[in-house]
Every structure is written in structure tokens, then in C-alpha cells.
C-alpha atoms as a PDB file:
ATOM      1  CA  UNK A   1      -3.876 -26.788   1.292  1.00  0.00           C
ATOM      2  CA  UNK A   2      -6.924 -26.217  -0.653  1.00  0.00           C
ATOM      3  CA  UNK A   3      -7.771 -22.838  -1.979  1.00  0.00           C
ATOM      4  CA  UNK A   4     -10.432 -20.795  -0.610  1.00  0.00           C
ATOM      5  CA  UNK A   5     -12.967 -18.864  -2.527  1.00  0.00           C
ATOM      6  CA  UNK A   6     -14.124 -15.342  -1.154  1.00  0.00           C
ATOM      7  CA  UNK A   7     -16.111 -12.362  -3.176  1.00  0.00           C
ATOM      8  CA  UNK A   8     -14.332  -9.349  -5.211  1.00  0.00           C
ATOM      9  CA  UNK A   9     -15.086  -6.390  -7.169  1.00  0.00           C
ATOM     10  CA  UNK A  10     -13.541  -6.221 -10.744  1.00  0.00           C
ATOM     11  CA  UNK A  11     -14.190  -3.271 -12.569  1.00  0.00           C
ATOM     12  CA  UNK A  12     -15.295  -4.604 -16.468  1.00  0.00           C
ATOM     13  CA  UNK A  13     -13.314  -2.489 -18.792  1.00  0.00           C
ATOM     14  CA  UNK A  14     -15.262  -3.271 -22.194  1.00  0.00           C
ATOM     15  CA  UNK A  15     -17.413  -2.825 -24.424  1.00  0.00           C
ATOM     16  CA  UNK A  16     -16.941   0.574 -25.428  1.00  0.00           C
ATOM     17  CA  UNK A  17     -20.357   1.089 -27.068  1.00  0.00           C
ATOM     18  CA  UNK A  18     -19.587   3.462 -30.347  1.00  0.00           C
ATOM     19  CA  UNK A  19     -23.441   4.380 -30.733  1.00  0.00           C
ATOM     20  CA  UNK A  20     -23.037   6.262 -27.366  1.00  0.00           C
ATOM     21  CA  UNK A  21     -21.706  10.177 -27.722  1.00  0.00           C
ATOM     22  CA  UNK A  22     -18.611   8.519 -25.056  1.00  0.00           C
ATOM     23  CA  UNK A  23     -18.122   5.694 -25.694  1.00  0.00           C
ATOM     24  CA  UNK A  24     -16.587   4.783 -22.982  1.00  0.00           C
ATOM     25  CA  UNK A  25     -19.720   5.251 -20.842  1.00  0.00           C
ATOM     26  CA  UNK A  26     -20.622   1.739 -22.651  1.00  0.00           C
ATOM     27  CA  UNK A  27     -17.983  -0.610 -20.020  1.00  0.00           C
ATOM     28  CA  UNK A  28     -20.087  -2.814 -18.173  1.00  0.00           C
ATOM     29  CA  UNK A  29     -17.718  -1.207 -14.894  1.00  0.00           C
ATOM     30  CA  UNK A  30     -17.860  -2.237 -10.993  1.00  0.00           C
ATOM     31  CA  UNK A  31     -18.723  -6.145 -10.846  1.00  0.00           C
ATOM     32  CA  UNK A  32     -18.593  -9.034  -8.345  1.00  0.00           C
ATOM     33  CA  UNK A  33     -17.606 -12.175  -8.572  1.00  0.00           C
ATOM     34  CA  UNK A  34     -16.687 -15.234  -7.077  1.00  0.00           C
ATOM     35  CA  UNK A  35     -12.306 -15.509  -6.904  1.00  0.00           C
ATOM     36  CA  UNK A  36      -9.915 -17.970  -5.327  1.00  0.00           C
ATOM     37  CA  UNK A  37      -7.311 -17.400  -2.949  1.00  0.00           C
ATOM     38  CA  UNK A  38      -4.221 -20.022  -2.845  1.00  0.00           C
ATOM     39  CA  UNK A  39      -2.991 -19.742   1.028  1.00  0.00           C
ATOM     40  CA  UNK A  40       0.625 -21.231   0.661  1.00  0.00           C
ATOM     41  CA  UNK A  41       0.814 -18.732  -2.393  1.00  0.00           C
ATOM     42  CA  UNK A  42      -1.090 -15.469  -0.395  1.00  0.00           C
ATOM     43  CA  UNK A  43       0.643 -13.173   1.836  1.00  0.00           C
ATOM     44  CA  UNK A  44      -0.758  -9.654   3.540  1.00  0.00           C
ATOM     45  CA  UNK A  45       1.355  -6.876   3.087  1.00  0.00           C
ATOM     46  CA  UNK A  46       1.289  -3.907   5.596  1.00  0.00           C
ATOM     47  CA  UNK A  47       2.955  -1.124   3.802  1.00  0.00           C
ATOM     48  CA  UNK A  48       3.998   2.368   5.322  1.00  0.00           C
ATOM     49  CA  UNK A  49       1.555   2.505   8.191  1.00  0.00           C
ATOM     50  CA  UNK A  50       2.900   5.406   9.815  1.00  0.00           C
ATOM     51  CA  UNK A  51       2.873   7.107  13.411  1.00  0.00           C
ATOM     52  CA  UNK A  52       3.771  10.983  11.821  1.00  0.00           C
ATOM     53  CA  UNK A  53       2.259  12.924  14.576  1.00  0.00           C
ATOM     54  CA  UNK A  54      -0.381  15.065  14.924  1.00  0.00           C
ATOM     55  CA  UNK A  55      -1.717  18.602  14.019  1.00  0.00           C
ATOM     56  CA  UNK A  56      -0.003  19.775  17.058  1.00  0.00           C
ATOM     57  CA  UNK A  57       3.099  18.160  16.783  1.00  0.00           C
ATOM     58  CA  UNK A  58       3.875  18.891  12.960  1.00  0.00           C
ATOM     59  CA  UNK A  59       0.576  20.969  11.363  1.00  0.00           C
ATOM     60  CA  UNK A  60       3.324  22.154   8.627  1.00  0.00           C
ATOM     61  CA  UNK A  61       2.981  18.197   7.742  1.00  0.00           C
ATOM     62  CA  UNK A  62      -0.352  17.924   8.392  1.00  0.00           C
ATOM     63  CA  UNK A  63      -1.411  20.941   6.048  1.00  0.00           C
ATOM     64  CA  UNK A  64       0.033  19.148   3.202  1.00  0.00           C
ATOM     65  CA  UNK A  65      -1.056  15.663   3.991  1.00  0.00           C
ATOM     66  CA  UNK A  66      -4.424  15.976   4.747  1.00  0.00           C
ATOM     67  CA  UNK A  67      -5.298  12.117   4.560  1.00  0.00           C
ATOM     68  CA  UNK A  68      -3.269  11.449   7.448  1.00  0.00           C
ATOM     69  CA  UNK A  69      -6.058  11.032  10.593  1.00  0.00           C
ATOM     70  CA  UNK A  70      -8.111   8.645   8.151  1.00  0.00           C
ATOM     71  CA  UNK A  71      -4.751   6.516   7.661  1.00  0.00           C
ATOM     72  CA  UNK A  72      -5.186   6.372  11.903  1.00  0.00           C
ATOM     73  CA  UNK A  73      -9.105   5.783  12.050  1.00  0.00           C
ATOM     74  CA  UNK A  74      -8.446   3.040   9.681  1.00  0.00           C
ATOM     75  CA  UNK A  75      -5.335   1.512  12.028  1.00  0.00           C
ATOM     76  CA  UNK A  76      -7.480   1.969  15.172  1.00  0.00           C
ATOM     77  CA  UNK A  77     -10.808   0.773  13.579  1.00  0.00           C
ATOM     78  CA  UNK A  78      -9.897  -1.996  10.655  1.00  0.00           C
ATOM     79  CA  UNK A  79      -6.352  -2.864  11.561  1.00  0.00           C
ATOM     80  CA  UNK A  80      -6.808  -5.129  14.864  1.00  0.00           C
ATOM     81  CA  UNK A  81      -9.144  -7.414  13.566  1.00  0.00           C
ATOM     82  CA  UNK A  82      -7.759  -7.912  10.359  1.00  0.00           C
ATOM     83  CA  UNK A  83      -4.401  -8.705  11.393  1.00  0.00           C
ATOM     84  CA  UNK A  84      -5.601 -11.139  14.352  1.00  0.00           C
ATOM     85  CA  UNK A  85      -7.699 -12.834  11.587  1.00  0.00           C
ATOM     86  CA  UNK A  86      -4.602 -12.714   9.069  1.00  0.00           C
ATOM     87  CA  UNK A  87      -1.456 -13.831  12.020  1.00  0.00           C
ATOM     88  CA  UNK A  88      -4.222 -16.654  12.836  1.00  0.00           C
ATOM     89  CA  UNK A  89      -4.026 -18.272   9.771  1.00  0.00           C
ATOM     90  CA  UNK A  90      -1.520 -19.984   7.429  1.00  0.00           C
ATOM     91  CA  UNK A  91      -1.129 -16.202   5.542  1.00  0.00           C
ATOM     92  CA  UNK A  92       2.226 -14.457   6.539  1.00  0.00           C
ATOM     93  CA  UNK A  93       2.041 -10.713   7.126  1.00  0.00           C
ATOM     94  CA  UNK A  94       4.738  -8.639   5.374  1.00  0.00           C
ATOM     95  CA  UNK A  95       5.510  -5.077   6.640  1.00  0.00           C
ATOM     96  CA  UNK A  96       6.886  -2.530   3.905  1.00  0.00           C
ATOM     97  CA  UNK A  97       8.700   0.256   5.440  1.00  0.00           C
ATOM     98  CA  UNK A  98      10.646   3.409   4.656  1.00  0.00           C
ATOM     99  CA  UNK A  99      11.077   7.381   5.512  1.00  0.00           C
ATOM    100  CA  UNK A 100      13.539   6.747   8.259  1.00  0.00           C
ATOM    101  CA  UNK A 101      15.739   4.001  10.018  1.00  0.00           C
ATOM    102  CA  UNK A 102      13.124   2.891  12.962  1.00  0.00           C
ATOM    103  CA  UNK A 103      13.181  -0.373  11.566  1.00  0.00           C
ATOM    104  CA  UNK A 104      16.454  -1.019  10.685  1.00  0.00           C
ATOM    105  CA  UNK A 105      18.034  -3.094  13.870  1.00  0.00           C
ATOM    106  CA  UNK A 106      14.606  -5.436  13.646  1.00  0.00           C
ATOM    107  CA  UNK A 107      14.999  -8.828  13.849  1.00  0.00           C
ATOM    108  CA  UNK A 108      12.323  -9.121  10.527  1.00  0.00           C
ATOM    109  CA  UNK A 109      14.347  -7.127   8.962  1.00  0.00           C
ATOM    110  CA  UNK A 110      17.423  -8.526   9.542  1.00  0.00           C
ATOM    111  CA  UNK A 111      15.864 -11.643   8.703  1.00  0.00           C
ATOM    112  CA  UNK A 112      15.006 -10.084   5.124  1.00  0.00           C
ATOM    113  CA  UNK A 113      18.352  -8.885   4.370  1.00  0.00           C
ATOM    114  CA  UNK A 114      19.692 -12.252   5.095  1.00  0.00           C
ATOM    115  CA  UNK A 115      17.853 -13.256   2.858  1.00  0.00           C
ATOM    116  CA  UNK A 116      17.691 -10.790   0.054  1.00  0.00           C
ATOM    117  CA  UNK A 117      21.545  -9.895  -0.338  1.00  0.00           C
ATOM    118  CA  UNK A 118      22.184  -6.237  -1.127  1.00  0.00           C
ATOM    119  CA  UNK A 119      19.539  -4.327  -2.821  1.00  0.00           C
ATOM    120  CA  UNK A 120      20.778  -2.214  -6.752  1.00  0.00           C
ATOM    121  CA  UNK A 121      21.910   1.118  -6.081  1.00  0.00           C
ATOM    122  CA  UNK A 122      20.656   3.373  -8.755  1.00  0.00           C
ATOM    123  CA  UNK A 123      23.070   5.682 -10.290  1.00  0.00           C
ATOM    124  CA  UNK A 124      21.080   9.280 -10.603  1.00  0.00           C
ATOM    125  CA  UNK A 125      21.445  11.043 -13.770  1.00  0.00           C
ATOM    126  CA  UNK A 126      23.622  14.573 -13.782  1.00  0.00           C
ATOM    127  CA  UNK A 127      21.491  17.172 -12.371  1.00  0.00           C
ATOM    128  CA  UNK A 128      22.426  20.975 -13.272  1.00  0.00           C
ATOM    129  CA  UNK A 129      21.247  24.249 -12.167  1.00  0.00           C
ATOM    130  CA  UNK A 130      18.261  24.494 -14.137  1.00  0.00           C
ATOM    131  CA  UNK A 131      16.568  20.965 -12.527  1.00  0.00           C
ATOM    132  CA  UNK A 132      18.407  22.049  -8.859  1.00  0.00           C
ATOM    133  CA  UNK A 133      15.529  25.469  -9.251  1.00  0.00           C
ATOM    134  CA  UNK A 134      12.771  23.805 -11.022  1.00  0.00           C
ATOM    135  CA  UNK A 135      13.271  21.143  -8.064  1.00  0.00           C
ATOM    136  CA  UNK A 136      12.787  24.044  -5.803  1.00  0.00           C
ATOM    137  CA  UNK A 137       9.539  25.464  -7.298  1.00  0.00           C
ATOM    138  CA  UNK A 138       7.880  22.579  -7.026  1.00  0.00           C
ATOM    139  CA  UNK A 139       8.288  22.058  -3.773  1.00  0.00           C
ATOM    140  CA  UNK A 140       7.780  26.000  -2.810  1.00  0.00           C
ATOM    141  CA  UNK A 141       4.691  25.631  -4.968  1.00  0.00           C
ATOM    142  CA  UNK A 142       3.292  21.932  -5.558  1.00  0.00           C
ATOM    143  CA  UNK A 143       4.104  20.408  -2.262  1.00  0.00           C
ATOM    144  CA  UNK A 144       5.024  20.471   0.350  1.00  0.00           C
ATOM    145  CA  UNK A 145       5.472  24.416   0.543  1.00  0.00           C
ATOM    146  CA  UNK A 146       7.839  26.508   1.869  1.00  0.00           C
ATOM    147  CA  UNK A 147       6.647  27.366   5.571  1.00  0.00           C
ATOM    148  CA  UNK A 148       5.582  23.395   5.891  1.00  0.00           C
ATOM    149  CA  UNK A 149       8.582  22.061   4.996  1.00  0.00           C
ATOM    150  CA  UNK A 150      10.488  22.489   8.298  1.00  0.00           C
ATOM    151  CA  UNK A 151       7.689  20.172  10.029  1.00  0.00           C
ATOM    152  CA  UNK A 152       8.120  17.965   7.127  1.00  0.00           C
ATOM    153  CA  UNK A 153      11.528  17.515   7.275  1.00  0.00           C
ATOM    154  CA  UNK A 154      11.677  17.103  11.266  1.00  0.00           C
ATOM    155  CA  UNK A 155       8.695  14.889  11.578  1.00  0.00           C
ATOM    156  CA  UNK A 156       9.974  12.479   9.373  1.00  0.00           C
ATOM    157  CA  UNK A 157      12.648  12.157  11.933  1.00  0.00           C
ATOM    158  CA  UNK A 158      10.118  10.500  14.241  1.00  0.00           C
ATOM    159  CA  UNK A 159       8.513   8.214  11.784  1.00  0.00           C
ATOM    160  CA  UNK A 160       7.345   5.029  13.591  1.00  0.00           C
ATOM    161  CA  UNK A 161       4.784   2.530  12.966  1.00  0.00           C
ATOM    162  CA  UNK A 162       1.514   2.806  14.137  1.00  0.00           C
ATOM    163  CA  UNK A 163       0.622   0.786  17.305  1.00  0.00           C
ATOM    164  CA  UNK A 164      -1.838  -1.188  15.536  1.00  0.00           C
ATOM    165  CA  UNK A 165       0.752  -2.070  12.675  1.00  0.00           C
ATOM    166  CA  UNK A 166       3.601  -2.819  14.356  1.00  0.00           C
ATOM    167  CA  UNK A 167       5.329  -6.467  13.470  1.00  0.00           C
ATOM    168  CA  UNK A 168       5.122  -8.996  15.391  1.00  0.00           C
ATOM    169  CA  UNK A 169       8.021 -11.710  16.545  1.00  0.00           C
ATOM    170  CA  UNK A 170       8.670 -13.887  13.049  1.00  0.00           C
ATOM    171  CA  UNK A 171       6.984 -11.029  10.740  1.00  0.00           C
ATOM    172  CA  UNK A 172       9.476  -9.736   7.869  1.00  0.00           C
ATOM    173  CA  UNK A 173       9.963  -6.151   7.156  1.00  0.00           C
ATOM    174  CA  UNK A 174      11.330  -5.004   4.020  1.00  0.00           C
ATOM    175  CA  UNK A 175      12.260  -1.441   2.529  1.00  0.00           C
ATOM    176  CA  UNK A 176      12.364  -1.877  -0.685  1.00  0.00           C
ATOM    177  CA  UNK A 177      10.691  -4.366  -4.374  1.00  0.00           C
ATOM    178  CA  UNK A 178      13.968  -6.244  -4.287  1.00  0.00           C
ATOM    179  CA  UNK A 179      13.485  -6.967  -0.452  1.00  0.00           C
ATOM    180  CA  UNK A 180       9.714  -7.783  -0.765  1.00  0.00           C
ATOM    181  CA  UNK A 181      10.472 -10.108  -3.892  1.00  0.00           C
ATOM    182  CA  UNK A 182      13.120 -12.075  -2.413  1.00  0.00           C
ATOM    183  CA  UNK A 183      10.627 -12.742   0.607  1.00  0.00           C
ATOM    184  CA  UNK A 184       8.127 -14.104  -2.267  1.00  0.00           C
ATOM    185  CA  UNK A 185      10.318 -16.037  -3.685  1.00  0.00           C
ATOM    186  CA  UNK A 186      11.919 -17.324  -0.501  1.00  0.00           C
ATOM    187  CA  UNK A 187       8.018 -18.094   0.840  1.00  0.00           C
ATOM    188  CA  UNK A 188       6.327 -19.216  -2.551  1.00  0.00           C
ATOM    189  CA  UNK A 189       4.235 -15.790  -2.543  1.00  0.00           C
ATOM    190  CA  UNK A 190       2.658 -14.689  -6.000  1.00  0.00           C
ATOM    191  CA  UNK A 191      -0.234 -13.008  -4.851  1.00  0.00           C
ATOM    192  CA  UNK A 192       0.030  -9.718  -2.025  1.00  0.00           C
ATOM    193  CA  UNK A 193      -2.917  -8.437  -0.236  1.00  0.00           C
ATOM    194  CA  UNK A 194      -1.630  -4.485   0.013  1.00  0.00           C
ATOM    195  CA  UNK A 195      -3.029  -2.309   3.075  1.00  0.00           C
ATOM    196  CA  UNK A 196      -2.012   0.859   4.460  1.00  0.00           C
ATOM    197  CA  UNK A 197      -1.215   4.283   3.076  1.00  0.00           C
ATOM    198  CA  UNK A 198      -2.182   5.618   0.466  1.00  0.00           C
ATOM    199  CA  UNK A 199      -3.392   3.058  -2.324  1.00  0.00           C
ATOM    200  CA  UNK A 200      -2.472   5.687  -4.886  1.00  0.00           C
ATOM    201  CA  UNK A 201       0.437   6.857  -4.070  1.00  0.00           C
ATOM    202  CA  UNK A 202       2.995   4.640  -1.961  1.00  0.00           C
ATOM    203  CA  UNK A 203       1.186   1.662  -2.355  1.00  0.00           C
ATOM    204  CA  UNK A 204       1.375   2.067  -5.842  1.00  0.00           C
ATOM    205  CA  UNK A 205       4.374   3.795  -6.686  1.00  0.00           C
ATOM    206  CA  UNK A 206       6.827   3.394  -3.630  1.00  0.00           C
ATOM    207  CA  UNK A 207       9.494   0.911  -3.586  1.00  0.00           C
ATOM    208  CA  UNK A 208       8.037  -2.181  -2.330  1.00  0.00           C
ATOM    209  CA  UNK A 209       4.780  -0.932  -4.326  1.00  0.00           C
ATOM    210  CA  UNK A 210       2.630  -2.764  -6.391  1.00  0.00           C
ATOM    211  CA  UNK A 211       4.132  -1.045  -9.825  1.00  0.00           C
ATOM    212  CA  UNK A 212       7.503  -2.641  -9.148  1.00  0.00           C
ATOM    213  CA  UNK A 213       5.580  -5.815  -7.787  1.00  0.00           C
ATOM    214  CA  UNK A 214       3.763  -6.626 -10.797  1.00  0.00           C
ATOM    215  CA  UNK A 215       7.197  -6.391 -12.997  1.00  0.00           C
ATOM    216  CA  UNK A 216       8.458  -9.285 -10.672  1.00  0.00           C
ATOM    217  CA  UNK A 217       5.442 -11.750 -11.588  1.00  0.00           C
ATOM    218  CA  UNK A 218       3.153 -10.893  -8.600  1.00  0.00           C
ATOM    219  CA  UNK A 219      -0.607 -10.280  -8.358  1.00  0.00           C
ATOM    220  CA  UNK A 220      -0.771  -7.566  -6.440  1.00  0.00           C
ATOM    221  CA  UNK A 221      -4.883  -6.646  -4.704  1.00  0.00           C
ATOM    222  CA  UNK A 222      -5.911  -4.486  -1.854  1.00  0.00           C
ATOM    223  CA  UNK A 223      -8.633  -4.399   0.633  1.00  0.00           C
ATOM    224  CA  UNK A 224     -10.928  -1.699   0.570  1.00  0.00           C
ATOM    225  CA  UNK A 225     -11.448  -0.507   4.160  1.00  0.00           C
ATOM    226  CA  UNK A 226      -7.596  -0.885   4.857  1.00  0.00           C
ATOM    227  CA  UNK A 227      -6.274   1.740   2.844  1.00  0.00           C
ATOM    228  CA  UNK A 228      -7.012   5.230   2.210  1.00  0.00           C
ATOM    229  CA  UNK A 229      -5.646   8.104  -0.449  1.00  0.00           C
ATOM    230  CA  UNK A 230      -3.741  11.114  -1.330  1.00  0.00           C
ATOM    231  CA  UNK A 231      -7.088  13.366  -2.040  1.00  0.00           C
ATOM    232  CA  UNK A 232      -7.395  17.093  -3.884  1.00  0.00           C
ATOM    233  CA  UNK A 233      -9.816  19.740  -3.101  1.00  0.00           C
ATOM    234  CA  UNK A 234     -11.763  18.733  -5.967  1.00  0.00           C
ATOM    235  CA  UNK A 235     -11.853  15.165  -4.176  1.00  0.00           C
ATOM    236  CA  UNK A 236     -11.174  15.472  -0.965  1.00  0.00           C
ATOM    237  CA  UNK A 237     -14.914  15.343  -0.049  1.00  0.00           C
ATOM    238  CA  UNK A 238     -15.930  12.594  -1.573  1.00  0.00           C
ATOM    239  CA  UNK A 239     -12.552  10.362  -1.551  1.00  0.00           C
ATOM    240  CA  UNK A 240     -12.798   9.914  -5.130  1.00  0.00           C
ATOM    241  CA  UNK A 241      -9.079   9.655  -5.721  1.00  0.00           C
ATOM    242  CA  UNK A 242      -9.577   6.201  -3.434  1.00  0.00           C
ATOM    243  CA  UNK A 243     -11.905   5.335  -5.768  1.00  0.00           C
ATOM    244  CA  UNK A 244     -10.043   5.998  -8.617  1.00  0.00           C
ATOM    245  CA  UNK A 245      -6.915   4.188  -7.359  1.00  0.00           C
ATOM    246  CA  UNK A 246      -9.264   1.327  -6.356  1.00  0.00           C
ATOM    247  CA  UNK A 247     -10.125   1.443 -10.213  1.00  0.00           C
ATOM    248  CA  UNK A 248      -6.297   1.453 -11.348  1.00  0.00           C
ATOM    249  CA  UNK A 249      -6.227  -1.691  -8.831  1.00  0.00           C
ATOM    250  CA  UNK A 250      -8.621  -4.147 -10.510  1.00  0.00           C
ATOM    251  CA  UNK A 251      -7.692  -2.727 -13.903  1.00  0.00           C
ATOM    252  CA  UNK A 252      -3.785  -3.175 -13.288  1.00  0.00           C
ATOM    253  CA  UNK A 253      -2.812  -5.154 -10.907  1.00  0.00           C
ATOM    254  CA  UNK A 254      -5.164  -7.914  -9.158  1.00  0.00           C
ATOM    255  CA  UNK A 255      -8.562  -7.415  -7.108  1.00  0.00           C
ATOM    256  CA  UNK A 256     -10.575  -5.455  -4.658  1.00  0.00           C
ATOM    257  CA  UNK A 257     -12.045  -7.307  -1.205  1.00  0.00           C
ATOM    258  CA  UNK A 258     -14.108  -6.138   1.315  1.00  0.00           C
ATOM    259  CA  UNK A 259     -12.354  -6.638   4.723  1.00  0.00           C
ATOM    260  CA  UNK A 260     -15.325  -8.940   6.107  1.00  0.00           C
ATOM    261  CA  UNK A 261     -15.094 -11.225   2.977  1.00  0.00           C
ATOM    262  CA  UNK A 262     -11.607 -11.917   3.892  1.00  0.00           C
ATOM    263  CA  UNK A 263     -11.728 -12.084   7.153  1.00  0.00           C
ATOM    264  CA  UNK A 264     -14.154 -14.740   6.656  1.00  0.00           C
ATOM    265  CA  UNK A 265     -12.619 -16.528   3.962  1.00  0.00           C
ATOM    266  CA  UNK A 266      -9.310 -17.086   5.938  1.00  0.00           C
ATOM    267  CA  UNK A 267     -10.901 -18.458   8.922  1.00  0.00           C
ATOM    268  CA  UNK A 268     -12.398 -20.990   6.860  1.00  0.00           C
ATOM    269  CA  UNK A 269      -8.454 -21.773   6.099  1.00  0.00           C
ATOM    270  CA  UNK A 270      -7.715 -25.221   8.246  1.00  0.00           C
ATOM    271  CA  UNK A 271      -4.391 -25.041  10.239  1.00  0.00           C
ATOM    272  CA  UNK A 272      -1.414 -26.845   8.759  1.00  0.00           C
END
């Protein structure tokens, strides 16, 4: 199967120009160019695309995760289309999950484990009372707060995925990097198109994220329209942690497409 070539932003990171007062301000920045895609080696990954609730239901949660209704315009609005274009072509969708069991007696994730073995337990350092209180600042003060965290810790009982993101029959779910990587190896997978939420935070940092990815050998890109971010009130308005994250993408970890450019590039994919 031939590979298939498709636009993407890369962001330039040189040449610092040391005749400007920043330097920095000399990097060439945001480009396009012209990439390939190998489909036996390409797989979509659908990580942590949540049904939390709403403002009604847990507005404790929703107070301190404020990105949460674009995460659902984005399932509604970007999800059905990109995932018929994806399940009709040779690309396998893989579903990253966590925050509860709802997946657990899955046949895909059955499936994974079955293939995967046991994942590493990791042995936690001795905590003491000094980290136990600083522990409990944080999340008095930082997030998620004291009078949200009863919504936070009940609505994650509920976790679900999304209607728009939920697997289909012969989709594999994993929970964890030693899950997803056993299900690239097992599939000949080196590249991961990551969607879902949020780019900068589970997508990046989560297990099953593109961090742990990368240390197995994997490109690891994103789509633009398919994910959103964990904003600030300095950002919030503009997205520009999204933008940032999209930045730490193309600089880290792989590339940036536009949903249309891949939709269209893997429908020019012939069936096996």
C-alpha cells in the first residue's frame, strides 16, 4: 500500500536572528508543507473523549474544567465525519481510556490485554506528613478547590464515552503507554494521529499520551479541529494554550493536520 501525501503545519524553530533585541523573534515559525502518511504504519487514536456531565449535573466539575462543552461541540461537530472517513479506510482507530472502569468488560479491551500481558506497577515513593498537607493545598487552592471537589469526585463515577466516540465492534481500547504500544507493535503502528481532550494536558501527559509514546519509537501528530485545551483566564479567550500545545506538537512530537486534509487524503487510500 502506497503512501499518501496530505498538507501539515510545522512550526520552523530556527534561525534565531542575534541582530534582533529577541532573538528568538528571528524563527521562520508556522509553515506548510507537503508530508506522507504510510497507511499500514498510521493509526487514529481517540483518547479520553469523555461524557462528564453537565453544568447541572456536576457545576463543582464544571467550574474547574471550563474546556469541557468545547470537548462536546467538537464530538458533535468534527467527530462523526472524521471517524466514518477514518473506520472506512485501511487506518485502525485506537481508543485511550481512563478515570473509571466503563470500559473494562469491552471486548477491545479485552482484546488489548490479551495482547499486552500485565502492564508495570509503579512503586510510589514514601510520602510523609509534610507532602500528605502540601498535597492538600494544592488542591484547596490550585485545583480543583474545596467546595468543587465533591462533584469532582462523584462525577468521575459516571465517566463514559461520548456518543460520538464510542468504539466500535473490532476497535481496541487501551488504558495505559504499555497497552497502546503493544497494540503498535502487534499492528505495525509507528505513527498515531491523537484526538480528543485536551492536547496539552492528557493527550500529552496521560498514560497512553504522546510523552510516553514518543519514548517507545512512535511519531506521535494531532489534528487541529479534533482536540481542544486546558485554558487560563489569561487564555481562555483566545485558546492560546491550544495553540501553544499545538506548538509543543510539531516541535516535539510529529505534525499538525487540518481535519479536511485528512479526511481527504485517506479516501484517496484504495481498499486492501
Amino acid at each position: 500500500m502506497n503512501p499518501v501525501k496530505l498538507p501539515a503545519s510545522y512550526y520552523q524553530q530556527f534561525d534565531a536572528d542575534y541582530t534582533r533585541e529577541v532573538p528568538g523573534e528571528g524563527y521562520a515559525g508556522w509553515q506548510q508543507g507537503e508530508v506522507e502518511l504510510a497507511p499500514k504504519h498510521t493509526a487514529l487514536v481517540v483518547m479520553h473523549a469523555w461524557d462528564c456531565g453537565g453544568l447541572e449535573e456536576w457545576p463543582g466539575w464544571r467550574r474547574a474544567v471550563e474546556y469541557y462543552p468545547r470537548a462536546v461541540k467538537i464530538a458533535q461537530e468534527v467527530f462523526p465525519d472524521l471517524l466514518a472517513a477514518v473506520r472506512a479506510s485501511p487506518l485502525p482507530v485506537f481508543h485511550v481510556v481512563g478515570g473509571n472502569d466503563y470500559y473494562q468488560n469491552l471486548p477491545g479491551y479485552q482484546k488489548t490485554l490479551a495482547i499486552a500481558g500485565a502492564s508495570p506497577v509503579f512503586k510510589p515513593v514514601v510520602r510523609d506528613p509534610v507532602y500528605e498537607r502540601l498535597q492538600q493545598f494544592r488542591s484547596d487552592h490550585v485545583f480543583v478547590g474545596e467546595r468543587n471537589r465533591p462533584d469532582v469526585e462523584e462525577g468521575r463515577k459516571f465517566i463514559k464515552f461520548l456518543p460520538a466516540a464510542e468504539p466500535r465492534e473490532g476497535e481496541f481500547i487501551a488504558e495505559d503507554s504499555h497497552q497502546l504500544a503493544a497494540l503498535c507493535r502487534e499492528f505495525g503502528i509507528n505513527h498515531l494521529i491523537y484526538t480528543g481532550f485536551a492536547i496539552n494536558w492528557c493527550l500529552l501527559m496521560s498514560p497512553g499520551g504522546m510523552v510516553e509514546l514518543d519514548r517507545y519509537g512512535v511519531m506521535c501528530s494531532t489534528i487541529r479541529e479534533a482536540v481542544t485545551a486546558v485554558e487560563n483566564a489569561e487564555t481562555a479567550r483566545e485558546e492560546r494554550e491550544k495553540q501553544q500545545a499545538l506548538w509543543r506538537v510539531s516541535l516535539q512530537f510529529g505534525f499538525v493536520f487540518g481535519v479536511d486534509d485528512f479526511k481527504k487524503a485517506i479516501k484517496s487510500i484504495p481498499q486492501a
